[in-house]
N, C-alpha and C. Protein backbone atom coordinates (compact mmCIF):
# COMPACT_ATOMS: atom_id res chain seq x y z
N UNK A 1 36.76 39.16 44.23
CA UNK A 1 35.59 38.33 44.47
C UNK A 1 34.46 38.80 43.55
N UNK A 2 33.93 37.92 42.78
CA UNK A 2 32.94 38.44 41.90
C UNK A 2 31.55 38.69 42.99
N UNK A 3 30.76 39.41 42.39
CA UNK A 3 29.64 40.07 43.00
C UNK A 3 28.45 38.97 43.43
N UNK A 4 28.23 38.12 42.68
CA UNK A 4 27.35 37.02 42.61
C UNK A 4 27.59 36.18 43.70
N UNK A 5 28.98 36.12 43.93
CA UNK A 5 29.15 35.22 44.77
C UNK A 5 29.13 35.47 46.79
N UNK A 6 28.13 37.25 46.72
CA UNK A 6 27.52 36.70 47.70
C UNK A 6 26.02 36.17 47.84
N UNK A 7 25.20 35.79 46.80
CA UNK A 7 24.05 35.70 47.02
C UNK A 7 24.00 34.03 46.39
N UNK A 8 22.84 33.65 46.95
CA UNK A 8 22.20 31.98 46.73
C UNK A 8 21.21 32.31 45.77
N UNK A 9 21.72 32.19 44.51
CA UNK A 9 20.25 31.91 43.75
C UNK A 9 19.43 30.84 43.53
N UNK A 10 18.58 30.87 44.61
CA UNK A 10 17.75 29.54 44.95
C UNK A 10 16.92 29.20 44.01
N UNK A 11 16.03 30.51 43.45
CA UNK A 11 15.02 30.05 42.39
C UNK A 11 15.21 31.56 41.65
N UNK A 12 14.15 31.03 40.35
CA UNK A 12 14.34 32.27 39.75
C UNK A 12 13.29 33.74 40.46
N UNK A 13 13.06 33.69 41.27
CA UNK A 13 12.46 35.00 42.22
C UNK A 13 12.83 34.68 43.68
N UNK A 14 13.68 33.77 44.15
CA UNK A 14 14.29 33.80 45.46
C UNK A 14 16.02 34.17 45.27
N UNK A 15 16.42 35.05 45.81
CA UNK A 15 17.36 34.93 45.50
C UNK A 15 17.83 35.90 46.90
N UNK A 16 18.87 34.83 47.74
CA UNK A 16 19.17 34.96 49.30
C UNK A 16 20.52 35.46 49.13
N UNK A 17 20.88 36.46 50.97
CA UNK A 17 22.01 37.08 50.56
C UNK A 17 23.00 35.60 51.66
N UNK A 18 23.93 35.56 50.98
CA UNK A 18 24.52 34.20 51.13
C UNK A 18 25.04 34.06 52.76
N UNK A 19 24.59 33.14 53.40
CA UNK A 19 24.97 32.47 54.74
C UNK A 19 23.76 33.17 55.74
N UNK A 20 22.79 33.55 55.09
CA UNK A 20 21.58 34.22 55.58
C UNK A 20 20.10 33.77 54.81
N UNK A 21 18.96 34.15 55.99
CA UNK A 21 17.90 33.44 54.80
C UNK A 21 16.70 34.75 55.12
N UNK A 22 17.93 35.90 54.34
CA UNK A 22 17.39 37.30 53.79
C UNK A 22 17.29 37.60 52.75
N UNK A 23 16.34 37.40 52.22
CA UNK A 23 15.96 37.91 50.14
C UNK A 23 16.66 38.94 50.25
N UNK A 24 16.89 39.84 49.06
CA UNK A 24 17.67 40.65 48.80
C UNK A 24 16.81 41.75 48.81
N UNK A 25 15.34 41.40 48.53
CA UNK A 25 14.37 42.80 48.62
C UNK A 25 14.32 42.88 49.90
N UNK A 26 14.44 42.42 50.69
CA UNK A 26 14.38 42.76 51.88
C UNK A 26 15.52 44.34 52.15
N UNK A 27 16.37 44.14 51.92
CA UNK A 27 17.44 44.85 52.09
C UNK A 27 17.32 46.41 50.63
N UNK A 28 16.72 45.58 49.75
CA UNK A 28 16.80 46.58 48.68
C UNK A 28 15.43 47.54 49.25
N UNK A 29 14.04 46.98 49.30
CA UNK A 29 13.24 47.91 49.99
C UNK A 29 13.70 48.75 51.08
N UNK A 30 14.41 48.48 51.79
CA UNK A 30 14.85 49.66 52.99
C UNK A 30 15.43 50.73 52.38
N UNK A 31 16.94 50.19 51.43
CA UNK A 31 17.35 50.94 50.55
C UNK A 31 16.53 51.73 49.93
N UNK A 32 16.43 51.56 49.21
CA UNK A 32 15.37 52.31 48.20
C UNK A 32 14.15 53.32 48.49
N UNK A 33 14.18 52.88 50.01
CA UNK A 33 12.82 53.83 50.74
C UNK A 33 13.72 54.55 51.85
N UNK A 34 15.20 54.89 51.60
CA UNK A 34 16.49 56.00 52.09
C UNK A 34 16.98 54.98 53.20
N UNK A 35 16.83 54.23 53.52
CA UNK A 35 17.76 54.08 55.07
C UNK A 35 19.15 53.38 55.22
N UNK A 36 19.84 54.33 55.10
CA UNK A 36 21.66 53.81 54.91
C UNK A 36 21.86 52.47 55.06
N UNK A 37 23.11 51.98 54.51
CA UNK A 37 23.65 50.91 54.86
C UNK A 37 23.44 50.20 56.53
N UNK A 38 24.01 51.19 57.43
CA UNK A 38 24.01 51.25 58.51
C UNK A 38 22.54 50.67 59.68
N UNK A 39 21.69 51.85 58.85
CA UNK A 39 20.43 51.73 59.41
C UNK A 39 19.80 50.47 59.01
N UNK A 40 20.20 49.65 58.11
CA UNK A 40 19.64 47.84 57.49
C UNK A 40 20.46 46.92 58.65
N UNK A 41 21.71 47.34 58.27
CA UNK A 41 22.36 46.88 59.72
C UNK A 41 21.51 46.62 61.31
N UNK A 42 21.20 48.08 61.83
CA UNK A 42 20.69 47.84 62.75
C UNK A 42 19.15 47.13 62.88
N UNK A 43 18.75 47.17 61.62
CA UNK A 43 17.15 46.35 61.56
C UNK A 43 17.54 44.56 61.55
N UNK A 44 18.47 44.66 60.65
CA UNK A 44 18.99 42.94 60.56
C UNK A 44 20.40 42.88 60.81
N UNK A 45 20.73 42.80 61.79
CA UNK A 45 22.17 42.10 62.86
C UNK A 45 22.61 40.88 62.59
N UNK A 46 21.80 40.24 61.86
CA UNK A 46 22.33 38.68 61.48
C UNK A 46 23.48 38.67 59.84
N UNK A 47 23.21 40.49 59.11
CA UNK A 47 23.72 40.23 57.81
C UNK A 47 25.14 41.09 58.96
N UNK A 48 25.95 41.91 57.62
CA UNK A 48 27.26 42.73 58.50
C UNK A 48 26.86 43.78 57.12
N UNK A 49 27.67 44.73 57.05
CA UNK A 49 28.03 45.76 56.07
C UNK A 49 28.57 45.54 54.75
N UNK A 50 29.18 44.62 54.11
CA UNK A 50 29.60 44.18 53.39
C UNK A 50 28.74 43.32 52.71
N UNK A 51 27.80 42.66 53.31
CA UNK A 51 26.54 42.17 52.59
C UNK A 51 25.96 42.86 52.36
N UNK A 52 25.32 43.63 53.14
CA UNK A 52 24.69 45.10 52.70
C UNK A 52 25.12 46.06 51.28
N UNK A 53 26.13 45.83 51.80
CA UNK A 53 27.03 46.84 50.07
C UNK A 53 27.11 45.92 49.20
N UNK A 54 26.85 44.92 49.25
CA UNK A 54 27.40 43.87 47.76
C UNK A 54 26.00 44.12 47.40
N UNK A 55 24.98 43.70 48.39
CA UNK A 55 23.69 44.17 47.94
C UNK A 55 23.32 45.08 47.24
N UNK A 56 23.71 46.28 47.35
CA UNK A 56 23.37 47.60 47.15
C UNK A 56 24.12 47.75 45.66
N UNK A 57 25.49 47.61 46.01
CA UNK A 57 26.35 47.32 44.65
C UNK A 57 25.51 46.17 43.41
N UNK A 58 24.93 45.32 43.89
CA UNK A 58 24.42 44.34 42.62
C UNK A 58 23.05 44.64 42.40
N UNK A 59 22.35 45.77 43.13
CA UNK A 59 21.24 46.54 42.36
C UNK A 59 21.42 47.59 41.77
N UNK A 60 22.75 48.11 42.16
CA UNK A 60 23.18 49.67 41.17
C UNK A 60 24.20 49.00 39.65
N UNK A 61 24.71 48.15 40.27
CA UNK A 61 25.04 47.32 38.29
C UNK A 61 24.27 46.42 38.03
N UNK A 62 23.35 46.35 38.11
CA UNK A 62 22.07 45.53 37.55
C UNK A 62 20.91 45.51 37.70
N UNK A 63 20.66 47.31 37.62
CA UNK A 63 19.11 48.14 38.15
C UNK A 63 18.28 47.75 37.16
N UNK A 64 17.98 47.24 36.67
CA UNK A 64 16.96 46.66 35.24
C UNK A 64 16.99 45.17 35.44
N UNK A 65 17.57 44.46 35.69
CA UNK A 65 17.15 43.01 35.99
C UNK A 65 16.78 43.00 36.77
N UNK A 66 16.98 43.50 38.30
CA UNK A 66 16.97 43.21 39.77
C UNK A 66 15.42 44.54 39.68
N UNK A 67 15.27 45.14 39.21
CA UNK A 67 14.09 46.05 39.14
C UNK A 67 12.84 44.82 38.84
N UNK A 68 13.05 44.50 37.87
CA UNK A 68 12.41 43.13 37.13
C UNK A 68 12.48 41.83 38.61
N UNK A 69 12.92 41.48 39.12
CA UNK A 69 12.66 40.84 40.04
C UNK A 69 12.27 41.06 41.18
N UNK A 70 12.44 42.66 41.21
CA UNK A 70 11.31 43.05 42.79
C UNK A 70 9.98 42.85 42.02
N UNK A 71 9.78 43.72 40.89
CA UNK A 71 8.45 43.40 40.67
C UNK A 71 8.14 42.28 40.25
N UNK A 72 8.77 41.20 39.92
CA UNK A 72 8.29 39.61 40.06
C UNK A 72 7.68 39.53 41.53
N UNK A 73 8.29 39.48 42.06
CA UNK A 73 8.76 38.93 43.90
C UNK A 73 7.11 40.35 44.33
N UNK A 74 7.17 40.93 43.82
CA UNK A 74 6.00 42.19 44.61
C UNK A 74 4.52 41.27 44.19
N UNK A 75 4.87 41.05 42.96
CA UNK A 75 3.52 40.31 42.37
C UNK A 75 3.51 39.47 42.93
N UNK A 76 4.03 38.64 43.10
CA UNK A 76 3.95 36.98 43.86
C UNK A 76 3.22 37.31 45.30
N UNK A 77 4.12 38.29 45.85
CA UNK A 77 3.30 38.62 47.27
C UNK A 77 2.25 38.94 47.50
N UNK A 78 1.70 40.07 46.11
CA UNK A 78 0.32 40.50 46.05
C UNK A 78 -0.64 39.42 45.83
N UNK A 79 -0.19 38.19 45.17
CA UNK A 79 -1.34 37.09 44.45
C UNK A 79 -1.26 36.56 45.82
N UNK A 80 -0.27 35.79 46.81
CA UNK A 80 -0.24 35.16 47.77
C UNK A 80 -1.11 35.54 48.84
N UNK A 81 -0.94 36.88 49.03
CA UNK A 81 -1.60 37.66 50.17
C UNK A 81 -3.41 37.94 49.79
N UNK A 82 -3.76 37.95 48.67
CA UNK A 82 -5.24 38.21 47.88
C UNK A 82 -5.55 36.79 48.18
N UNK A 83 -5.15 35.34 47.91
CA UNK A 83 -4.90 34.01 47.80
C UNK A 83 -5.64 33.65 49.50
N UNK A 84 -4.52 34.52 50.31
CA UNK A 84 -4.58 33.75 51.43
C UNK A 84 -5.88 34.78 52.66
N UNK A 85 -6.49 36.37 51.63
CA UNK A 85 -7.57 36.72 52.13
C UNK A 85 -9.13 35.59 51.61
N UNK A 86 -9.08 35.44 50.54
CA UNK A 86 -10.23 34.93 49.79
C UNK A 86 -10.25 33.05 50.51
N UNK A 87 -9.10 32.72 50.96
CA UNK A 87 -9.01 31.45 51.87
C UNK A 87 -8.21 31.72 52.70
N UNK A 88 -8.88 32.33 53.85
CA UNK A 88 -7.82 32.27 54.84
C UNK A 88 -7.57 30.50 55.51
N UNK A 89 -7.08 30.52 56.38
CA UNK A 89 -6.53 29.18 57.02
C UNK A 89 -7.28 29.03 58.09
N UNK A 90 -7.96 27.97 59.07
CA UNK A 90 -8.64 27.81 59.76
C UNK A 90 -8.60 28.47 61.13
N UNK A 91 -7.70 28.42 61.42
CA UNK A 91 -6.74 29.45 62.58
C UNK A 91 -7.45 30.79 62.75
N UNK A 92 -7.33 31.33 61.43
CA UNK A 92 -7.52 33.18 61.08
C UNK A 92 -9.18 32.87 60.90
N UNK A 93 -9.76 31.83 60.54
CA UNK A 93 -11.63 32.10 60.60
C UNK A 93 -11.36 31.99 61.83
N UNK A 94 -11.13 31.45 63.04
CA UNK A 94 -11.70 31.09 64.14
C UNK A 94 -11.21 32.83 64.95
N UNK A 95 -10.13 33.18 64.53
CA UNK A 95 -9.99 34.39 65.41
C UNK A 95 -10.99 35.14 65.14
N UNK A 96 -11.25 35.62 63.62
CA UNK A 96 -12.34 36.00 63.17
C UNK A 96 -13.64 35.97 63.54
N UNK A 97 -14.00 34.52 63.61
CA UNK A 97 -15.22 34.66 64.37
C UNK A 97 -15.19 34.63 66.17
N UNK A 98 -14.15 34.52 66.80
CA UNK A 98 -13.91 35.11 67.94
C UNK A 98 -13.61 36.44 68.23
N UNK A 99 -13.27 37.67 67.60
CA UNK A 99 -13.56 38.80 67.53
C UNK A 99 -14.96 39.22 67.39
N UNK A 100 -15.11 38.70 66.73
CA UNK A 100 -16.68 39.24 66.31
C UNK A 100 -17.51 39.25 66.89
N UNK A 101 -17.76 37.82 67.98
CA UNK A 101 -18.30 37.57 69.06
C UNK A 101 -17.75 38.59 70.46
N UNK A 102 -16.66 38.51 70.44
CA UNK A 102 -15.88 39.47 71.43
C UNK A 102 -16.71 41.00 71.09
N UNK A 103 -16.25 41.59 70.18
CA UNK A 103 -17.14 42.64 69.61
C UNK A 103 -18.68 43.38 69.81
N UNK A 104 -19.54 42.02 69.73
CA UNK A 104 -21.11 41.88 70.08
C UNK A 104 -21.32 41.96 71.28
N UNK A 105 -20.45 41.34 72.25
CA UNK A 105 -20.69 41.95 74.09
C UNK A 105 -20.38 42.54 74.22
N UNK A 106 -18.96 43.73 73.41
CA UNK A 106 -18.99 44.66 73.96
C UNK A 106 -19.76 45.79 73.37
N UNK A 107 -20.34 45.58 72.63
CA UNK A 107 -21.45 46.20 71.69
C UNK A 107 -22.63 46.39 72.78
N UNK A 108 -22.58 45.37 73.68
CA UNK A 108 -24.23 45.30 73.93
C UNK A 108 -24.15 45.49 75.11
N UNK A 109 -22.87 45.34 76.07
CA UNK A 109 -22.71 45.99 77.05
C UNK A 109 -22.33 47.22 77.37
N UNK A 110 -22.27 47.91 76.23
CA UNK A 110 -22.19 49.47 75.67
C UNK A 110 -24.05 49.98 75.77
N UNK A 111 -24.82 48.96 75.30
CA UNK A 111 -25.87 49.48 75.28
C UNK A 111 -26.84 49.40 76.27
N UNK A 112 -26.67 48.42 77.08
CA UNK A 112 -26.99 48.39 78.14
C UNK A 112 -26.51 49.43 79.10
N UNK A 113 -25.03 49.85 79.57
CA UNK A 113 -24.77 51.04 80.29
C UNK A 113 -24.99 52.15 79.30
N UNK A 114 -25.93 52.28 78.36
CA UNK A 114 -26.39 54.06 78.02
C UNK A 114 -27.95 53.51 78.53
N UNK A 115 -28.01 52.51 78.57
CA UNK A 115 -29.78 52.01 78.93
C UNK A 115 -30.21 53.00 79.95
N UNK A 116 -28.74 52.31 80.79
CA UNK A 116 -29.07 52.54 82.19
C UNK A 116 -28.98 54.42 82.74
N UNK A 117 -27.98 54.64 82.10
CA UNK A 117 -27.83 56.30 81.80
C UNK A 117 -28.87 56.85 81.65
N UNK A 118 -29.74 56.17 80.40
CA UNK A 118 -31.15 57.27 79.98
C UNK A 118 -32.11 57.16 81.04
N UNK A 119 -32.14 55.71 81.88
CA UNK A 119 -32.83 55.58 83.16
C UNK A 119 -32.94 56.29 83.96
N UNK A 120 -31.84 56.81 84.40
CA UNK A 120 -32.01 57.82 85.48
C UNK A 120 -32.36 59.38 85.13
């Protein structure tokens, strides 16, 4: 079985481990930051061991391309995530400004019970 043929190359920086809709950095970051075959296993139960190793196997014969596409795929995340601070979505202002408000009573009901402290 050739190696390729477990992964979906969907786009040129998506690229899924096949009958799953797990990027391959997913699996290669764990790797790469020590945690056995095994231990990816128990984080994602939906892949088996053999995906895992084809994985592992098609970043150790093709550590320079697949290096080149984490750091595609890292950048993309970094612009997306900077993208989606500088505009967040309407959802994330409103929590935002519901914390904040949340925050200010308890700010001030903090200052009120030392009020009352220095009172006596």
């Amino acid at each position: 079985m050739e190696l390729e043929s477990y992964f979906d190359f969907v786009q040129e920086d998506v690229i899924r481990i096949k009958g799953n809709r797990i990027d391959i950095e997913i699996v290669l970051e764990d790797y790469l930051e020590g945690a056995s075959p095994e231990e990816i296993l128990l984080r994602y139960p939906t892949l088996n061991l053999e995906k895992i190793h084809a994985t592992i196997l098609y970043y150790l014969a093709k550590t320079e391309e697949v290096e080149a596409y984490l750091e595609r795929v890292r950048k993309l995340d970094e612009e997306a995530s900077q993208e989606q601070y500088r505009n967040p979505p309407p959802f994330i202002v409103e929590l935002q400004e519901r914390f904040a408000k949340a925050s200010e009573k308890l700010l001030e009901a903090k200052r009120k019970s030392i009020e009352l402290v220095d009172d006596l």
